[in-house]
Protein backbone atom coordinates (compact mmCIF):
# COMPACT_ATOMS: atom_id res chain seq x y z
CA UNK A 1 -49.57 20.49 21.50
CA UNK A 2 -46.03 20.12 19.51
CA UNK A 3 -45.66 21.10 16.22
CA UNK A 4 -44.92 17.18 15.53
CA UNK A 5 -43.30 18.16 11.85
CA UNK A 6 -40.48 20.08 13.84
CA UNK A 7 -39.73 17.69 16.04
CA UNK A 8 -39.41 14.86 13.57
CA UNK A 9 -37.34 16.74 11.56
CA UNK A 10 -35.21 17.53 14.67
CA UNK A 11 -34.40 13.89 15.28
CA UNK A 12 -33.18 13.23 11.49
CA UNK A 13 -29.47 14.31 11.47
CA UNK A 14 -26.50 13.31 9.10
CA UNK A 15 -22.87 13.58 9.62
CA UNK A 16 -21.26 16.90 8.74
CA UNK A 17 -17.69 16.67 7.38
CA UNK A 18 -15.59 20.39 8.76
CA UNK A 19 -12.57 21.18 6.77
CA UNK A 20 -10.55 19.57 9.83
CA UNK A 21 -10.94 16.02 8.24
CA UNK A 22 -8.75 17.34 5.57
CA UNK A 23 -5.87 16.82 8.15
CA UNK A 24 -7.55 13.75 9.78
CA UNK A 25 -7.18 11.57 6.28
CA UNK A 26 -4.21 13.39 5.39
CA UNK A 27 -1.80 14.13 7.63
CA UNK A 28 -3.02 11.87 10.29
CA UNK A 29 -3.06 8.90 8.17
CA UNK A 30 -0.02 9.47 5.74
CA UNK A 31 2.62 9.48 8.70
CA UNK A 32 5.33 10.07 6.76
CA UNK A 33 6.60 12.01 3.37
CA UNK A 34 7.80 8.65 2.46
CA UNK A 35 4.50 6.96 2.34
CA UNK A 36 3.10 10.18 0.54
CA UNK A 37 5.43 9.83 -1.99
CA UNK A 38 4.80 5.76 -3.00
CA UNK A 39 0.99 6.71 -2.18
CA UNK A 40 1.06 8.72 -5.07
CA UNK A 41 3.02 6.72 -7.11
CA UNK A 42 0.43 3.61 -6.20
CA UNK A 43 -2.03 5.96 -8.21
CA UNK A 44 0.08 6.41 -11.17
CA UNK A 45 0.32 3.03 -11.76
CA UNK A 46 -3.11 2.46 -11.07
CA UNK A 47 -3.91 4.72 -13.67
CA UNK A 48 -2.58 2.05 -16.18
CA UNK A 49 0.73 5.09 -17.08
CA UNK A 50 3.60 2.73 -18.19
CA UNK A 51 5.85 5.53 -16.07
CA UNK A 52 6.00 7.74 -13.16
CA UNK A 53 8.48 10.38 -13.12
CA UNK A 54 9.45 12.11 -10.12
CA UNK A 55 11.43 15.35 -9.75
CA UNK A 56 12.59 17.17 -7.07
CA UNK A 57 13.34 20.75 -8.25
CA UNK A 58 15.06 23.23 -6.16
CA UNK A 59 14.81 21.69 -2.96
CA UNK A 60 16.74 22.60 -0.13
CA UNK A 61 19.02 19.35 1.29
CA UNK A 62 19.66 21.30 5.05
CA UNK A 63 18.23 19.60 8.26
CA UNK A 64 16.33 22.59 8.66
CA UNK A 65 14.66 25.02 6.07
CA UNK A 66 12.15 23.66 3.81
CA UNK A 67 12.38 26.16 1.50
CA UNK A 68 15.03 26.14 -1.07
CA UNK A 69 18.68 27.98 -0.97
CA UNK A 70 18.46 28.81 -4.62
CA UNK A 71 18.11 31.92 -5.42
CA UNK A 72 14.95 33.58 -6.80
CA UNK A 73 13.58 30.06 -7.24
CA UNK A 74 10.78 27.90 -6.16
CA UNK A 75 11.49 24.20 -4.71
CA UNK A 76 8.80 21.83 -5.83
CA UNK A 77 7.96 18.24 -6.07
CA UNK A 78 6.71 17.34 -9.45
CA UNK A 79 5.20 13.48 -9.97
CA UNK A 80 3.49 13.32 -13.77
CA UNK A 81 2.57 10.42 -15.09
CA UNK A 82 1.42 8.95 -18.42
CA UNK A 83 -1.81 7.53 -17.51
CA UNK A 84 -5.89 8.24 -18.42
CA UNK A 85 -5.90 11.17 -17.00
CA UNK A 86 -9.60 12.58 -16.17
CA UNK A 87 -11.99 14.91 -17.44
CA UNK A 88 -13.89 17.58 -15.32
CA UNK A 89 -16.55 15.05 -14.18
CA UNK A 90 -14.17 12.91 -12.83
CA UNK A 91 -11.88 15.84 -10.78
CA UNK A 92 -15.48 16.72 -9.40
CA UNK A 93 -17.31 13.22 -8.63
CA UNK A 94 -14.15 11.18 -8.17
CA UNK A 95 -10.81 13.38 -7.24
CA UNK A 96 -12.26 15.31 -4.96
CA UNK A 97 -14.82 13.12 -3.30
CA UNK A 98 -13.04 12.84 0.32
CA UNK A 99 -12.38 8.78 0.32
CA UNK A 100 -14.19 7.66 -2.53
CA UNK A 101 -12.22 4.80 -4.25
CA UNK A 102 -13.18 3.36 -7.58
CA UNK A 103 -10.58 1.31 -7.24
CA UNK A 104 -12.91 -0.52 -4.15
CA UNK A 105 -15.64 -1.03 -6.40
CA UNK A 106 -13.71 -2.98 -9.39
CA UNK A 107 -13.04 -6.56 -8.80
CA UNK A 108 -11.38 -7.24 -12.42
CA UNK A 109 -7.83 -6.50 -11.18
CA UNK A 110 -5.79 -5.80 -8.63
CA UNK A 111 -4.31 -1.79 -7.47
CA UNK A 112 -1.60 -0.71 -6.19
CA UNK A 113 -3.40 1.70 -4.20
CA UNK A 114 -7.02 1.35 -2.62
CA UNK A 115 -7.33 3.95 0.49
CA UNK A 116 -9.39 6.44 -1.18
CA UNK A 117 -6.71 8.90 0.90
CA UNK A 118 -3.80 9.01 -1.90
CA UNK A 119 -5.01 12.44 -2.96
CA UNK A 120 -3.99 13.88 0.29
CA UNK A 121 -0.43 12.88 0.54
CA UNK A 122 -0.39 16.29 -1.65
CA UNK A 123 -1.45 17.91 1.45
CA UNK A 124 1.46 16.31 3.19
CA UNK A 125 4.06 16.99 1.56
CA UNK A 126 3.25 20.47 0.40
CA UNK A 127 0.68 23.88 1.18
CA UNK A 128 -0.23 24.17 -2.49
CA UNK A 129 -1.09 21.88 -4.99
CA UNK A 130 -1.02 22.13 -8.68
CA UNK A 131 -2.99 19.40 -11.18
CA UNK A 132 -2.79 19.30 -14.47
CA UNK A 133 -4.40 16.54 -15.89
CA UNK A 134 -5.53 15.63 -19.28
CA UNK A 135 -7.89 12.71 -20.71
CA UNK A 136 -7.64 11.81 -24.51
CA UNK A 137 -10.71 13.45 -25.96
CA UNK A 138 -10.84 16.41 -23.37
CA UNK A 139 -9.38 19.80 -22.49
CA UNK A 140 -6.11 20.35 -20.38
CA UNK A 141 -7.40 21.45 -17.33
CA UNK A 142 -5.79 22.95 -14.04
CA UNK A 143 -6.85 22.24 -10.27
CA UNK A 144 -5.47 24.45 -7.89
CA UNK A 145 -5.52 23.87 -4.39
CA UNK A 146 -4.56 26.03 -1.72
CA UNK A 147 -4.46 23.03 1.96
CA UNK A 148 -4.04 26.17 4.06
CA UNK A 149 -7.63 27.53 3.83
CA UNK A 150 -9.01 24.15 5.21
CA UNK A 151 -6.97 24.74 8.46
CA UNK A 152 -7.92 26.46 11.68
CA UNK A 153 -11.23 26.09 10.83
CA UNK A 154 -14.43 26.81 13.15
CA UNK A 155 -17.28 24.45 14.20
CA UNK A 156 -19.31 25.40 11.19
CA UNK A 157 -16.99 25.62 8.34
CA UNK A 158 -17.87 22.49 6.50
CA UNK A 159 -14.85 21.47 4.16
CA UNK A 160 -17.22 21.76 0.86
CA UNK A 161 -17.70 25.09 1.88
CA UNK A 162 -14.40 26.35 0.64
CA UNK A 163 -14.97 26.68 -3.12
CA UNK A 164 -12.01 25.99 -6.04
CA UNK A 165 -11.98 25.96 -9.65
CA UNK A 166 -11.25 23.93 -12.34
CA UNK A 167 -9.65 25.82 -15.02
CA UNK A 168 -9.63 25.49 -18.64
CA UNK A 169 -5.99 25.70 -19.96
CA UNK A 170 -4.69 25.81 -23.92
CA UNK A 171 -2.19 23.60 -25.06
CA UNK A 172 0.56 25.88 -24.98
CA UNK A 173 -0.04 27.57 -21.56
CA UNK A 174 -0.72 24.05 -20.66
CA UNK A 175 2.65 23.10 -22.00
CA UNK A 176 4.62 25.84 -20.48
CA UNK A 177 3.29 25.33 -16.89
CA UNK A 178 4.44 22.20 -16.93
CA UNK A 179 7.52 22.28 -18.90
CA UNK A 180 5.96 19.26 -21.42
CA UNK A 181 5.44 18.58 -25.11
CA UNK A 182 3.26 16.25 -26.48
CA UNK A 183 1.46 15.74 -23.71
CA UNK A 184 -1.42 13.08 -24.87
CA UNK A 185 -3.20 12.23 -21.29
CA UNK A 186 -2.22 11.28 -17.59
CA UNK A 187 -1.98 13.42 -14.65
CA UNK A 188 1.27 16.01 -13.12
CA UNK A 189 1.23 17.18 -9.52
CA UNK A 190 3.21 20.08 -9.43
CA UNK A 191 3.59 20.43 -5.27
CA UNK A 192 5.06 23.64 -3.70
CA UNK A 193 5.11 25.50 -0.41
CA UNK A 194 6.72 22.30 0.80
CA UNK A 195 6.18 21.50 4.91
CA UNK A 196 9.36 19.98 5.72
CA UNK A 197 13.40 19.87 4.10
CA UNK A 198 14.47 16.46 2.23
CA UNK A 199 18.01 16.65 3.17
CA UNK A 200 20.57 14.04 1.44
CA UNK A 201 19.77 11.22 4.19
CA UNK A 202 16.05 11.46 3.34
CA UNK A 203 16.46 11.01 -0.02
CA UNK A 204 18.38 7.95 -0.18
CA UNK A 205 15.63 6.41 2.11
CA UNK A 206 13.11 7.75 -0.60
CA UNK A 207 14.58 6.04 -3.16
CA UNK A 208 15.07 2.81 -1.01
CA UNK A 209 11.57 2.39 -0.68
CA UNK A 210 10.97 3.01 -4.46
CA UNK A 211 13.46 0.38 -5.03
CA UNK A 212 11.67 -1.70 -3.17
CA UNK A 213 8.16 -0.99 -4.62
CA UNK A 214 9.51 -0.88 -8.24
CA UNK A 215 8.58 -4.05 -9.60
CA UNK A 216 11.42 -6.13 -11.19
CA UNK A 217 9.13 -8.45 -12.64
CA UNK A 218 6.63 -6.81 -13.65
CA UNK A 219 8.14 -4.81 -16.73
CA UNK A 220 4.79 -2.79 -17.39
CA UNK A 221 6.09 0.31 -15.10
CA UNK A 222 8.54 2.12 -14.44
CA UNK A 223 10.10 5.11 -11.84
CA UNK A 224 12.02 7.51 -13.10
CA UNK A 225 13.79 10.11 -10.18
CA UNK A 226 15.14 13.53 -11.28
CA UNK A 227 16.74 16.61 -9.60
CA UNK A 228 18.43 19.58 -10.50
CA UNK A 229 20.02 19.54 -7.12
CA UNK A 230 24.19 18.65 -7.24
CA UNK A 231 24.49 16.17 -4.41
CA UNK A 232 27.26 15.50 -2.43
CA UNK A 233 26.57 11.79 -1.76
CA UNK A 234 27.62 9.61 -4.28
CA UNK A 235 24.91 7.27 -3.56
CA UNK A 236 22.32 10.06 -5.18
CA UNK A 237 24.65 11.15 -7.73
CA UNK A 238 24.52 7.21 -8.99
CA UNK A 239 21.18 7.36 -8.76
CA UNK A 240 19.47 10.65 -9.82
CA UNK A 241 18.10 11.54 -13.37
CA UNK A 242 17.69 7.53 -14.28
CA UNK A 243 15.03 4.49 -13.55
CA UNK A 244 14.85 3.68 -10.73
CA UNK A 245 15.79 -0.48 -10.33
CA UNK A 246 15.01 -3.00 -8.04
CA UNK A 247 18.35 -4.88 -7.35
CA UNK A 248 17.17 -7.11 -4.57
CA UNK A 249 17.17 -10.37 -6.83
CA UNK A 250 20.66 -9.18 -8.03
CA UNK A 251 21.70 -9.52 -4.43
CA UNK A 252 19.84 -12.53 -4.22
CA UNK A 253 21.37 -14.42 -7.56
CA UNK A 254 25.20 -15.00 -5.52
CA UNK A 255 23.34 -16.22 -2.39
CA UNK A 256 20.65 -18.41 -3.21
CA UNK A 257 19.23 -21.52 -5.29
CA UNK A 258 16.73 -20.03 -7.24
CA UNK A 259 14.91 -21.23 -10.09
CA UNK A 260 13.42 -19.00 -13.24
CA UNK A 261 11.00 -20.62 -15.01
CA UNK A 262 8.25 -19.06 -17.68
CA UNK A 263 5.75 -19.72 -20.54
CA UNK A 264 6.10 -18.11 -23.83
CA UNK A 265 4.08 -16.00 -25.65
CA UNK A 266 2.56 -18.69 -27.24
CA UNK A 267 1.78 -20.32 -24.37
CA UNK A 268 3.49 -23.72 -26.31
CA UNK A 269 5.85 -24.31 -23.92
CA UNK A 270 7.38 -23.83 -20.40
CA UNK A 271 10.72 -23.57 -20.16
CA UNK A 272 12.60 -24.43 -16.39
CA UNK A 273 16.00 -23.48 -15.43
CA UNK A 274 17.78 -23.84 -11.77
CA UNK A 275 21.14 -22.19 -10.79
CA UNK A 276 23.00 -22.01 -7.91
CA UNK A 277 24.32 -18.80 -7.13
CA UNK A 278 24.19 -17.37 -10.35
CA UNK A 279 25.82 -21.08 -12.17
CA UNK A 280 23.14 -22.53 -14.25
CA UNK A 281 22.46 -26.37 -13.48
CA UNK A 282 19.65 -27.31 -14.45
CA UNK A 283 17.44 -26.43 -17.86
CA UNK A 284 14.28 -28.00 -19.06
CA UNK A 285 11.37 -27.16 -21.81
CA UNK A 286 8.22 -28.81 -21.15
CA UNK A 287 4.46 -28.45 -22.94
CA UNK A 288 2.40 -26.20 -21.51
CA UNK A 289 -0.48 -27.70 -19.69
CA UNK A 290 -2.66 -24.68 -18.78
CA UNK A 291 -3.62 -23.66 -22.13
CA UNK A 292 -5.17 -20.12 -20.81
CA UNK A 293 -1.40 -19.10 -19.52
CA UNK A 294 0.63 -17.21 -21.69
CA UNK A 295 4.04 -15.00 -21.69
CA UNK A 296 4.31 -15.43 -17.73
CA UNK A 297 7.58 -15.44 -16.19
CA UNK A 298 8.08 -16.24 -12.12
CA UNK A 299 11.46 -16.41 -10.42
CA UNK A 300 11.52 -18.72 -7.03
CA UNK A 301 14.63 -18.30 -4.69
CA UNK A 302 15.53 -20.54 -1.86
């Protein structure tokens, strides 16, 4: 007669995640260094950080070598922001929970980012991966992550089986890793080992994109992009070590009727104005009907 306790616990099974997936929600999702780049940038702002400052240090421009032509140096993307930062729980429960989103699970507001995945454009751009995070209230801690050891993995090497520590940093160590002073909370990526070269070409793309994601409107946050690197186009030199703006309703001002219209802080009044191409035309001020809108601006072009 069967042992019927074996057999019923033969039939109860569970998925098993192997270290593979890390590529599958990475690198297989995030198609592009691009995309990892605004991914990651999605989760500064969604961290409520009024800026996100990227840096490019050291990085070799060539078509071919991802590694850097500098001498004795080490090319690396940093991204820090100015957000909440998070304690150990949160690295632990949240960070490193493959997919988990808290972002899904909050219906109050609306984020930039909701994949779950933005943690792995990290992967994509880079083998190694250095946070430093700090929440108000809690220690400066360090997460590093080495992507190599979760590759070329065997059938039973299940990606939590690959263990990493969170370390306990002082200010000042804290301070001199990252090259900041002051530091009251938010998050810095420090990403080296990088997997492919961001020559000139790239880079203006990159920062087309951002332009494109950085709201005009919405004055709450801002991009910053910084390099050490001298650049021979003069579309990069323009550009480098400032905010990064979006000019599209520039362009749009010459070519357009457009109207701006907004409610003041007081939520009083609405005030109305229409131009074409740039010539006022038009200006109103009206009471404010919707007594729950305040300080809202919205510009309309045609």
């Amino acid at each position: 007669m069967p042992n019927i306790n074996k057999i019923t616990n033969e039939l109860i099974v569970n998925f098993i995640a192997n270290a593979g997936v890390k590529d599958i929600v990475g690198r297989g999702l995030i198609y592009n260094d691009n995309v990892a780049i605004i991914e990651l940038v999605k989760n500064s702002k969604d961290a409520d950080s009024p800026r996100v400052e990227i840096n490019f240090t050291d990085i070799d421009t060539s078509e071919h070598n991802p590694q850097s032509s500098y001498v004795n140096s080490t090319p690396q993307i940093l991204i820090k922001d100015f957000g909440k930062g998070m304690t150990k729980s949160e690295i632990k429960t949240k960070w490193l929970n493959i997919a988990y989103s808290e972002k899904k699970l909050r219906k109050d507001r609306i984020y930039a980012g909701n994949k779950g995945v933005g943690r792995f454009s990290c992967d994509r751009l880079g083998k190694t991966l250095s946070l430093y995070t700090k929440s108000e209230g809690d220690d400066y801690l360090k997460l590093q992550i080495d992507w190599t050891l979760f590759e070329n993995k065997g059938e039973k090497d299940e990606i939590s089986s690959i263990p990493m520590e969170i370390e306990i940093l002082s200010k000042n160590v804290f301070e001199t890793e990252t090259k900041t002073s002051g530091y009251i909370s938010g998050t810095i990526l420090k990403i080296t080992n990088l997997r492919s070269s961001w020559n000139e070409q790239k880079l203006k793309k990159l920062i087309s994109e951002l332009e494109k994601f950085s709201p005009s409107l919405d004055l709450d946050f801002e991009i910053y992009f910084y390099s050490n690197v001298d650049f021979k186009s003069s579309t990069l030199k323009e550009k480098v070590n400032k905010k990064i703006n979006n000019g599209i309703l520039d362009k749009l001002v010459f070519k357009t009727i457009y109207i701006k219209s907004f409610i003041d802080s007081t939520g009083q009044k609405i005030e109305t104005t229409l131009y074409y191409q740039a010539e006022e035309i038009y200006k109103y001020v009206a009471k404010n009907p919707y007594k729950s809108l305040s300080n809202i601006a919205v510009e309309i072009h045609y």
